[in-house]
PDB file of N, CA and C in Angstrom:
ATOM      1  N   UNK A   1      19.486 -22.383  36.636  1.00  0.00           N
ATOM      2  CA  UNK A   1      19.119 -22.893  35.332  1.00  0.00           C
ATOM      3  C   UNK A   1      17.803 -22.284  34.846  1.00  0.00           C
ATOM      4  N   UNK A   2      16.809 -21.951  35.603  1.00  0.00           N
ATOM      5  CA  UNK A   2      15.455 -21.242  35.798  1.00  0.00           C
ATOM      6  C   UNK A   2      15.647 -19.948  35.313  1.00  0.00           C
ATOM      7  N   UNK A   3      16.614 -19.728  35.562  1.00  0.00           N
ATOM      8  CA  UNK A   3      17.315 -18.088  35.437  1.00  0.00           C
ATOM      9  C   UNK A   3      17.614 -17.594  33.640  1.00  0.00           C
ATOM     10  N   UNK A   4      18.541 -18.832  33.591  1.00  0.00           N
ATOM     11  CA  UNK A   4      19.182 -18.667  31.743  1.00  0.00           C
ATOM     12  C   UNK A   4      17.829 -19.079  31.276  1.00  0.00           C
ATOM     13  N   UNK A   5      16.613 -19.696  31.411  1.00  0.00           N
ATOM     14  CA  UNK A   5      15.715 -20.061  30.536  1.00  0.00           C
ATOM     15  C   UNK A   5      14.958 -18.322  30.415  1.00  0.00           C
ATOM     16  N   UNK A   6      14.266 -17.817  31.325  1.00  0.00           N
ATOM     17  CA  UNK A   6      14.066 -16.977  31.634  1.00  0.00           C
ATOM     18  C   UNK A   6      14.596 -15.726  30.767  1.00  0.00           C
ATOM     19  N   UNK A   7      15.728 -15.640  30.446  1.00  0.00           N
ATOM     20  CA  UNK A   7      16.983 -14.560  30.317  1.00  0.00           C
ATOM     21  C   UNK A   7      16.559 -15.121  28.738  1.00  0.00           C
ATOM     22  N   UNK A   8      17.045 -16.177  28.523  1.00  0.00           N
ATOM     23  CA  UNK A   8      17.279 -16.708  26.440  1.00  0.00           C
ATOM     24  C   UNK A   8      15.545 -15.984  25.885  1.00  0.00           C
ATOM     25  N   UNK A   9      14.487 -16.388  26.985  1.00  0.00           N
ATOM     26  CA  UNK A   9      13.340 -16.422  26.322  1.00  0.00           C
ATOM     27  C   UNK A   9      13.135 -14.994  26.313  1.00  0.00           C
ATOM     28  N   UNK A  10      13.647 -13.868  27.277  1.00  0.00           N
ATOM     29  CA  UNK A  10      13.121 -12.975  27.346  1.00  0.00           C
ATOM     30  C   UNK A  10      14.600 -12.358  25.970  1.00  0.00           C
ATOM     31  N   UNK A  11      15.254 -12.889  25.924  1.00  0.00           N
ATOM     32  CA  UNK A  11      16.183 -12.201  25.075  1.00  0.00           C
ATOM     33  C   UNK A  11      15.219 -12.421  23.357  1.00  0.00           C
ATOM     34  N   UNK A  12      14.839 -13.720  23.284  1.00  0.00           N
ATOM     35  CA  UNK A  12      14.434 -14.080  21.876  1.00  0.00           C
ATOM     36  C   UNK A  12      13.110 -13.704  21.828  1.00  0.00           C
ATOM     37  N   UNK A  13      12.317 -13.124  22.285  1.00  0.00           N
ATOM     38  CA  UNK A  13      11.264 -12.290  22.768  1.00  0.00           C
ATOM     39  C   UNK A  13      11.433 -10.606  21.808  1.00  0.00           C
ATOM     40  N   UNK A  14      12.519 -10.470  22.557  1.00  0.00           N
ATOM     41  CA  UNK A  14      12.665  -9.217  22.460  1.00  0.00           C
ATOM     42  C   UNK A  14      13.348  -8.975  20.935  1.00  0.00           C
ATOM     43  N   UNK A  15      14.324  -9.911  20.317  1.00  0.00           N
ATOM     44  CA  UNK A  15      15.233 -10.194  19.271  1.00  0.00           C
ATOM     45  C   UNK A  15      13.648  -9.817  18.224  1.00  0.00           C
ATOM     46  N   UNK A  16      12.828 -10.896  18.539  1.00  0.00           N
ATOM     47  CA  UNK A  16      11.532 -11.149  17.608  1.00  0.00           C
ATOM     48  C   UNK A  16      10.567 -10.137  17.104  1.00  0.00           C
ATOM     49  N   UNK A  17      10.517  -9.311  18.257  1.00  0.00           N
ATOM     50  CA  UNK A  17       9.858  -8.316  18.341  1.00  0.00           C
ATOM     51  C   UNK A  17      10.652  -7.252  17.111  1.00  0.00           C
ATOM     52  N   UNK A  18      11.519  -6.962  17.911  1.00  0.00           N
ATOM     53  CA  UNK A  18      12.683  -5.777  17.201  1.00  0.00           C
ATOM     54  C   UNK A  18      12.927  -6.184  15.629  1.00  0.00           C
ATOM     55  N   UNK A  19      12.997  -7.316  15.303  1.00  0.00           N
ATOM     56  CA  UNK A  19      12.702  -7.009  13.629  1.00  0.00           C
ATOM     57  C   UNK A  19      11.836  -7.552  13.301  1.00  0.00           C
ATOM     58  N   UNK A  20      10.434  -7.682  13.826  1.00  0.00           N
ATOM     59  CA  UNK A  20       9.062  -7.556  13.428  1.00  0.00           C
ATOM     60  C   UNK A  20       8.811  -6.025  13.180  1.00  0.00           C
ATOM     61  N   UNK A  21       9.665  -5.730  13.874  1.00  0.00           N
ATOM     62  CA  UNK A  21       8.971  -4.156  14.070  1.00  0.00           C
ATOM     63  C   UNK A  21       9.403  -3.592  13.229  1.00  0.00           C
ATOM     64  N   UNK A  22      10.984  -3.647  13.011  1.00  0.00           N
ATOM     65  CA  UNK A  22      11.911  -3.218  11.340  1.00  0.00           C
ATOM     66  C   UNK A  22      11.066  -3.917  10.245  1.00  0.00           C
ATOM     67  N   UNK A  23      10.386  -4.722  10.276  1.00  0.00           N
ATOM     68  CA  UNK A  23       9.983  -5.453   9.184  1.00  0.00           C
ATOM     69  C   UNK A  23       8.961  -4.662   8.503  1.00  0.00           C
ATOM     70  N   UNK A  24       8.241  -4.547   9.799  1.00  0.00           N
ATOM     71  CA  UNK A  24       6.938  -3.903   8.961  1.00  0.00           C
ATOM     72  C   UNK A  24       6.749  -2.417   9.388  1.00  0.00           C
ATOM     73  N   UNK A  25       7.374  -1.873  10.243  1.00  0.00           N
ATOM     74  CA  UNK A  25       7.219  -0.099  10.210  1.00  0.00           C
ATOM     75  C   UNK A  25       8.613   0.387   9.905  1.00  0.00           C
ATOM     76  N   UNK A  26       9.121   0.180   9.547  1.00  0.00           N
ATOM     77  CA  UNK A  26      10.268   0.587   9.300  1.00  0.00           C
ATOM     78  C   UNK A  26      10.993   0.563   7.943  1.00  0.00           C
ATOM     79  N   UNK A  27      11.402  -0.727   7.640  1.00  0.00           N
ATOM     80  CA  UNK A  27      11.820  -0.822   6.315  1.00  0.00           C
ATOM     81  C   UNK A  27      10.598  -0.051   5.004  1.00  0.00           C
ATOM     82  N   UNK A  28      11.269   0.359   3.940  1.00  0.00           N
ATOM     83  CA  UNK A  28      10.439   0.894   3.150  1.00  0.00           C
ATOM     84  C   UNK A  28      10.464   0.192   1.693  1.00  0.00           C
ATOM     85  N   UNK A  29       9.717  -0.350   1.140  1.00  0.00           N
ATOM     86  CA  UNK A  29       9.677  -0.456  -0.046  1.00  0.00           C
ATOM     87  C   UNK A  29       9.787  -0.557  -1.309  1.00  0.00           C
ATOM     88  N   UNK A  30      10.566  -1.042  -2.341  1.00  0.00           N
ATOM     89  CA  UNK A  30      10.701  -0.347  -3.484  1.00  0.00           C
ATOM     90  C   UNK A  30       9.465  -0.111  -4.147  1.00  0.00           C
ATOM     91  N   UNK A  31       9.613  -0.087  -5.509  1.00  0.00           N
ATOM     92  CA  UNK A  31       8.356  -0.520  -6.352  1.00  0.00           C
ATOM     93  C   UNK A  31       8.454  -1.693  -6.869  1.00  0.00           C
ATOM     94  N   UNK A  32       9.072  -1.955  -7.026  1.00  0.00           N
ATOM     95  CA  UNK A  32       9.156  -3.860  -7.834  1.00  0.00           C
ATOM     96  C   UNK A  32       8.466  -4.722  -6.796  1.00  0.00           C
ATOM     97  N   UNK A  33       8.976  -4.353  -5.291  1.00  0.00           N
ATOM     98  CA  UNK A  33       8.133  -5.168  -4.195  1.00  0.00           C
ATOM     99  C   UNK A  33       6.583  -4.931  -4.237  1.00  0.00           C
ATOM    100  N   UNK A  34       5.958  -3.924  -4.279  1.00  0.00           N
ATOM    101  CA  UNK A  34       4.997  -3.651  -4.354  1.00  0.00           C
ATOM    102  C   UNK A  34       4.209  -4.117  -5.604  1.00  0.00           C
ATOM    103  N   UNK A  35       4.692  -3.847  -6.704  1.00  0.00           N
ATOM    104  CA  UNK A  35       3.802  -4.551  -8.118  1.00  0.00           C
ATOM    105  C   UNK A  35       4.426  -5.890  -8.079  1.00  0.00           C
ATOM    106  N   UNK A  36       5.309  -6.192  -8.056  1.00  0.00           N
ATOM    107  CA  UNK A  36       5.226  -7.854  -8.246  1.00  0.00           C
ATOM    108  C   UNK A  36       5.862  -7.887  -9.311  1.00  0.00           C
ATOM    109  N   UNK A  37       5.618  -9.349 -10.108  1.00  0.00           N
ATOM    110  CA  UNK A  37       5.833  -9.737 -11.019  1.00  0.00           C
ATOM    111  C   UNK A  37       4.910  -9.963 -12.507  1.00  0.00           C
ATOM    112  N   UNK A  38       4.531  -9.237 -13.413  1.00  0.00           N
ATOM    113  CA  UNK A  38       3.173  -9.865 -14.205  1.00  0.00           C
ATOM    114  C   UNK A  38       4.072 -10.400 -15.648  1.00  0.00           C
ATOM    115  N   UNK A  39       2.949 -10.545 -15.583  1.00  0.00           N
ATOM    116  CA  UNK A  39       2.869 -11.354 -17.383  1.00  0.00           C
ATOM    117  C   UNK A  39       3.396 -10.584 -18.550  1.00  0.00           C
ATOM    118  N   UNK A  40       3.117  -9.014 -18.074  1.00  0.00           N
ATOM    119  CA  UNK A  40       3.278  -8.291 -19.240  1.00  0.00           C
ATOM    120  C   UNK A  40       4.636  -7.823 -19.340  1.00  0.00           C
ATOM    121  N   UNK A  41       5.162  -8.414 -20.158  1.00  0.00           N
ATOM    122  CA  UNK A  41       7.342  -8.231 -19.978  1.00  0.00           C
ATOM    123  C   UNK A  41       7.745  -6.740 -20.287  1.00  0.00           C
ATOM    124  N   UNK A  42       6.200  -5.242 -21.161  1.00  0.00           N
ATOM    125  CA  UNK A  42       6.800  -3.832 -21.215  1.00  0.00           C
ATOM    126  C   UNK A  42       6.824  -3.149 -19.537  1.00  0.00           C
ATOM    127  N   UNK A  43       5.655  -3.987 -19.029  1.00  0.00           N
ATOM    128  CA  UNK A  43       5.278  -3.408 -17.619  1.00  0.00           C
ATOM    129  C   UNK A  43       6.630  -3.883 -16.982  1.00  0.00           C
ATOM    130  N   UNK A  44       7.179  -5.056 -16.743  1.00  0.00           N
ATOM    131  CA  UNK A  44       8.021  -5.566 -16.216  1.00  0.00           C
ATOM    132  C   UNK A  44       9.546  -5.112 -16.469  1.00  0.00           C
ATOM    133  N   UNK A  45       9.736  -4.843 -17.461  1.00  0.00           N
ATOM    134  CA  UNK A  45      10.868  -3.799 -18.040  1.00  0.00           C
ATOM    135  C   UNK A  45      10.708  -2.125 -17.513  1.00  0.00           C
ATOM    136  N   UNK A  46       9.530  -1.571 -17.396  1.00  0.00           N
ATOM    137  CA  UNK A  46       9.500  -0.169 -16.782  1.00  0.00           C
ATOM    138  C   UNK A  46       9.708  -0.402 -15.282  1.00  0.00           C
ATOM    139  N   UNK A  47       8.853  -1.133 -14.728  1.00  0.00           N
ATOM    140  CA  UNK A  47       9.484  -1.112 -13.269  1.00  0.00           C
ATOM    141  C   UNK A  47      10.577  -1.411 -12.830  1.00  0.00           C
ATOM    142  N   UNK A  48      11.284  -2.911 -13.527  1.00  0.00           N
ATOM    143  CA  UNK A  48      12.366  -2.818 -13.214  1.00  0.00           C
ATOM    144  C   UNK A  48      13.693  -1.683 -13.837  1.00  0.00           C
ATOM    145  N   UNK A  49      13.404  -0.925 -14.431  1.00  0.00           N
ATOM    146  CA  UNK A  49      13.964   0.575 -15.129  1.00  0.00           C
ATOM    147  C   UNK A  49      13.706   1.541 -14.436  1.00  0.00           C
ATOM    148  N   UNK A  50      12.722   1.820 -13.398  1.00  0.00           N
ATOM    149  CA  UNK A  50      12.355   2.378 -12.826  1.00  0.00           C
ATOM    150  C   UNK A  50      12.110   2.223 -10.842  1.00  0.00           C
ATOM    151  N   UNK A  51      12.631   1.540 -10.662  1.00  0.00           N
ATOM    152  CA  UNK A  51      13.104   0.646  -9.610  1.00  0.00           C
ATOM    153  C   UNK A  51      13.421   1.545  -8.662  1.00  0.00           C
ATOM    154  N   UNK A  52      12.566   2.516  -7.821  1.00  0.00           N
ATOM    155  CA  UNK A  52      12.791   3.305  -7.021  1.00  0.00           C
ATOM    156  C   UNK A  52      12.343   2.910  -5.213  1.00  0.00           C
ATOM    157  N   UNK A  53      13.070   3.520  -4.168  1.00  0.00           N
ATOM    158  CA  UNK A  53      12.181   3.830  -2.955  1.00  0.00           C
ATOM    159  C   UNK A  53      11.200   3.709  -2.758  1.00  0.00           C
ATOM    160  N   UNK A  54       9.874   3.770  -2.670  1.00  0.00           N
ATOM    161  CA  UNK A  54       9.021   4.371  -2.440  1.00  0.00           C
ATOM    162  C   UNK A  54       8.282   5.501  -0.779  1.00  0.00           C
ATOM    163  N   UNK A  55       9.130   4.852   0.112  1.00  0.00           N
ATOM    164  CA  UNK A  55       9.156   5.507   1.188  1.00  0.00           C
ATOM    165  C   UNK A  55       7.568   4.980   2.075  1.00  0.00           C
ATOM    166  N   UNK A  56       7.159   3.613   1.472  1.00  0.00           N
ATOM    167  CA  UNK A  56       6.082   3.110   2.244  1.00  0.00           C
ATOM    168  C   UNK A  56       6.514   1.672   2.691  1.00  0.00           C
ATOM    169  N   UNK A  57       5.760   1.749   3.511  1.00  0.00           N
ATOM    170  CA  UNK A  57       5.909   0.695   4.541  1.00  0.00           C
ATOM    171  C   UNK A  57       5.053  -0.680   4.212  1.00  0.00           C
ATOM    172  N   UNK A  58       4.752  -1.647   5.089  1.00  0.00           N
ATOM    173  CA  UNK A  58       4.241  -2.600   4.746  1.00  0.00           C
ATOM    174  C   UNK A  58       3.161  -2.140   5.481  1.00  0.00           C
ATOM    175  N   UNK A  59       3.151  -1.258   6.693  1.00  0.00           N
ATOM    176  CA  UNK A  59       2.417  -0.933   7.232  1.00  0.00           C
ATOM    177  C   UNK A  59       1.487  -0.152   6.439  1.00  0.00           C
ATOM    178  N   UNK A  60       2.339   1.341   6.371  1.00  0.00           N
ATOM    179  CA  UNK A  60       1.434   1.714   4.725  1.00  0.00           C
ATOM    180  C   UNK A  60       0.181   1.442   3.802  1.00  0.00           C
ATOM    181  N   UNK A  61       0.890   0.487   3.509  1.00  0.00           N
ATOM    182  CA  UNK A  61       0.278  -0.639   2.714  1.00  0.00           C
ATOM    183  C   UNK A  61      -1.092  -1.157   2.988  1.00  0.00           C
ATOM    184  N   UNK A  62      -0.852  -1.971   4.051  1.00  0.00           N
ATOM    185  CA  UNK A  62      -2.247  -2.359   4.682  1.00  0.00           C
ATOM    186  C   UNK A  62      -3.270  -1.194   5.175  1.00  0.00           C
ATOM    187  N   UNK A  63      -2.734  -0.149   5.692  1.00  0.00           N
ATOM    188  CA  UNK A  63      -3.715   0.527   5.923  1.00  0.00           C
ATOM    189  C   UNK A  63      -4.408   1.203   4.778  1.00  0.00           C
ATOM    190  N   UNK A  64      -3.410   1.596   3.829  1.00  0.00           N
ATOM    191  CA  UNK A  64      -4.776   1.598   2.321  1.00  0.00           C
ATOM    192  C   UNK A  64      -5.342   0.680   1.712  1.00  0.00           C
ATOM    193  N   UNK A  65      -4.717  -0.494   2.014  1.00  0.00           N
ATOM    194  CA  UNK A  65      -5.573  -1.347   1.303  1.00  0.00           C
ATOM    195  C   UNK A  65      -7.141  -1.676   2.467  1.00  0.00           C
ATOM    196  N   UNK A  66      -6.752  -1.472   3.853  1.00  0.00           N
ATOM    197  CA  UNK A  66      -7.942  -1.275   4.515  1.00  0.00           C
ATOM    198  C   UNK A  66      -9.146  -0.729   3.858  1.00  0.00           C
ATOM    199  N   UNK A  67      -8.310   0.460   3.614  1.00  0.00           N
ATOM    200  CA  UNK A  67      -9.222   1.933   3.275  1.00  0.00           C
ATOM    201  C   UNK A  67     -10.215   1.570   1.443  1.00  0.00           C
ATOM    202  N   UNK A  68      -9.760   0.885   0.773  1.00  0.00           N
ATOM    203  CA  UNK A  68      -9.576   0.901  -0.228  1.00  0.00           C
ATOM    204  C   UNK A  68     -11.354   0.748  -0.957  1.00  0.00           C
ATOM    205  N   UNK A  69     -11.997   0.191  -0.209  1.00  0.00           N
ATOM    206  CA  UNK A  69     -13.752   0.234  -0.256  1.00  0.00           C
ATOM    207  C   UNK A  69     -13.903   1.176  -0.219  1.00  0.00           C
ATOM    208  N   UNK A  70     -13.586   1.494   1.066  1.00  0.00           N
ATOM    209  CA  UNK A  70     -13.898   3.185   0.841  1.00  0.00           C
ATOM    210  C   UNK A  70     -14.016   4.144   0.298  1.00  0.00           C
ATOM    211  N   UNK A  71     -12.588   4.053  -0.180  1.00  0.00           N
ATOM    212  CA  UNK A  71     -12.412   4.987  -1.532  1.00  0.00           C
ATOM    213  C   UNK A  71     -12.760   5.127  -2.833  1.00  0.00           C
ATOM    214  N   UNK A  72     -13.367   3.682  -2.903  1.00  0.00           N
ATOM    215  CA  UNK A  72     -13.678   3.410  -4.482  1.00  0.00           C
ATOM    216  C   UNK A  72     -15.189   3.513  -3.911  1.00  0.00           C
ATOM    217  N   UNK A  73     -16.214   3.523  -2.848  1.00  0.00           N
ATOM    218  CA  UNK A  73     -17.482   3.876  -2.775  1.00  0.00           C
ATOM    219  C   UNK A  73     -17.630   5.480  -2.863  1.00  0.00           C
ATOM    220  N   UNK A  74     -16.612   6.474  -2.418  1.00  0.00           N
ATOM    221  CA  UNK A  74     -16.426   7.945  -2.598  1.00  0.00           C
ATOM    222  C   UNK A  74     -16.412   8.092  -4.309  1.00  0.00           C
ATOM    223  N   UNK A  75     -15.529   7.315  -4.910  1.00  0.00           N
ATOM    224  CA  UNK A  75     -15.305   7.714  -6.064  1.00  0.00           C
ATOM    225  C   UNK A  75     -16.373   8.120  -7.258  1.00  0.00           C
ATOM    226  N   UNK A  76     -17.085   6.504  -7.111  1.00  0.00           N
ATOM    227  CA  UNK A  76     -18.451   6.206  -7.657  1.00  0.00           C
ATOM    228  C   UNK A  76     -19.238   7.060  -6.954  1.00  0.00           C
ATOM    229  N   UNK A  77     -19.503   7.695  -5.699  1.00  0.00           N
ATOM    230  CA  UNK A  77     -20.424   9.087  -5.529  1.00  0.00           C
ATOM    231  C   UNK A  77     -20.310  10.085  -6.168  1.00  0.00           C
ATOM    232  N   UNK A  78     -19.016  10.055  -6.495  1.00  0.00           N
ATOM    233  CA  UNK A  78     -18.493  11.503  -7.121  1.00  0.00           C
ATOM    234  C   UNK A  78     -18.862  11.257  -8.448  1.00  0.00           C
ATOM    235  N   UNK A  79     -18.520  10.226  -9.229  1.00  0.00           N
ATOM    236  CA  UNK A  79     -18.768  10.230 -10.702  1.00  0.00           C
ATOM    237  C   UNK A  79     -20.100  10.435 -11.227  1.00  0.00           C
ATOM    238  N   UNK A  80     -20.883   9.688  -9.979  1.00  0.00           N
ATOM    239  CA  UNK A  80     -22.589   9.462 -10.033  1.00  0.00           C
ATOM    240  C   UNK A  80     -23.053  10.899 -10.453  1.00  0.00           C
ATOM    241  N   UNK A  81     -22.454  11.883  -9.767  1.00  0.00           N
ATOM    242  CA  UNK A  81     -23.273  13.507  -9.453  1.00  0.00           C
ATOM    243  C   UNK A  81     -23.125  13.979 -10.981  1.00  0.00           C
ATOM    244  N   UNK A  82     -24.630  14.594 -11.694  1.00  0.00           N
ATOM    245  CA  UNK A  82     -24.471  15.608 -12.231  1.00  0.00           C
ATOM    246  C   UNK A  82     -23.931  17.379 -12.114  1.00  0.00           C
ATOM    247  N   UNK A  83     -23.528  17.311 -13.157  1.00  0.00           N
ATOM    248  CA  UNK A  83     -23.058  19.040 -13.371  1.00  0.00           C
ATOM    249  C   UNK A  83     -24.077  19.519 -13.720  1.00  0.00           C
ATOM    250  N   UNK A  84     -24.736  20.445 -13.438  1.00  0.00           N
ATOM    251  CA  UNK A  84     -25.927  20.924 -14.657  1.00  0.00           C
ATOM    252  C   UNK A  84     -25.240  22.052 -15.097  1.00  0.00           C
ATOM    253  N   UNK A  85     -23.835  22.214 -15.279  1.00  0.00           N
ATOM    254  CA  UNK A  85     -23.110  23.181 -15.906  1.00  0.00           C
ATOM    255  C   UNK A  85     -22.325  22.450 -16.720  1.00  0.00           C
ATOM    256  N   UNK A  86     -22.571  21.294 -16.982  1.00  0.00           N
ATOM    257  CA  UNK A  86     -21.389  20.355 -18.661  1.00  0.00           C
ATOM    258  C   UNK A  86     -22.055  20.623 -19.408  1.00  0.00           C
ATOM    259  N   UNK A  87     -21.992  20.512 -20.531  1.00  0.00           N
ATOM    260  CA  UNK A  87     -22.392  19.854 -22.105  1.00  0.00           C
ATOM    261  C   UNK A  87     -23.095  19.199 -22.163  1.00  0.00           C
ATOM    262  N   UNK A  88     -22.908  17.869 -21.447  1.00  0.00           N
ATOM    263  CA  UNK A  88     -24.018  17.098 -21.872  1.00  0.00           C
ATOM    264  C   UNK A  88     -25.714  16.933 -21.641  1.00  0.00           C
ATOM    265  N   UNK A  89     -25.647  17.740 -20.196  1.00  0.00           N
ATOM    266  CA  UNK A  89     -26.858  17.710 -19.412  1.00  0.00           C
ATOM    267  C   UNK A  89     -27.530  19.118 -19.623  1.00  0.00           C
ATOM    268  N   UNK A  90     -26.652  20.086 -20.144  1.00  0.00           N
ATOM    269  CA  UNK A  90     -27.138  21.362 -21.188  1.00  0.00           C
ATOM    270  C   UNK A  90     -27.834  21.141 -22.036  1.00  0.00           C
ATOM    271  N   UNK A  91     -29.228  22.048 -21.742  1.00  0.00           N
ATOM    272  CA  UNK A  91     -30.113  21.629 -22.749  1.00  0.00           C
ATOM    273  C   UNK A  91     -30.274  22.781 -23.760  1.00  0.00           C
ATOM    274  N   UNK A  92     -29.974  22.389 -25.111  1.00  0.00           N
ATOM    275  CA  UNK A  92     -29.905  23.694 -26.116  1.00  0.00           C
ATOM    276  C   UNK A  92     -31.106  24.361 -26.342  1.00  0.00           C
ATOM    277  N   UNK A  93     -31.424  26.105 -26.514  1.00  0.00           N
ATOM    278  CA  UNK A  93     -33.099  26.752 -26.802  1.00  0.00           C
ATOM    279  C   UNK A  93     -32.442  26.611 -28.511  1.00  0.00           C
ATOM    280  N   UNK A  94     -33.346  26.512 -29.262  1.00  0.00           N
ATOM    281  CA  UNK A  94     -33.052  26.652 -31.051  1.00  0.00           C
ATOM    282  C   UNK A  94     -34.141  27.572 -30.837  1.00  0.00           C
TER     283      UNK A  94
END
C-alpha cells in the first residue's frame, strides 16, 4: 500500500511538472494574450484582426520584463547625449 502511495505521488509529481513546463517554456503566445483587453474598442479590433503567433513564451516574457529598467535607463542615456553635429546645438558664424 506504501508502494501505490509512493508510485501515484511520484506519478502526479511528474504529471505537474510536465505541463508546468509546457506551460511556461513551451507553449507560445498569441498577441491578444499578451495585450489583453483595453478600453480602446480601434486597438481591440486591430489585435483581434491581427491575431497572430508570436513565438514567445511566458518565459520570454518575464525575462524582458526583468530586463525592462534596464532598458529604459540605457534609453534615457542615449537620448541624454548631445550631437555636436545636429542643428540644434550648431552654432551659426553671421
Amino acid at each position: 500500500m506504501k508502494t501505490f502511495f509512493v508510485l501515484l505521488l511520484i506519478a502526479g509529481t511528474t504529471l505537474c511538472s510536465y505541463f508546468g513546463y509546457q506551460h511556461y517554456y513551451v507553449e507560445t503566445l498569441k498577441l491578444s494574450e499578451i495585450v489583453g483587453h483595453t478600453d480602446d474598442t480601434l486597438t481591440n479590433i486591430a489585435v483581434n484582426f491581427l491575431d497572430y503567433d508570436t513565438g514567445l513564451t511566458r518565459h520570454d516574457l518575464h525575462k524582458i520584463e526583468s530586463s525592462k529598467e534596464y532598458w529604459l535607463k540605457r534609453m534615457k542615456d542615449v537620448e541624454s547625449m548631445i550631437d555636436p553635429n545636429s542643428i540644434k546645438n550648431h552654432q551659426h558664424v553671421k
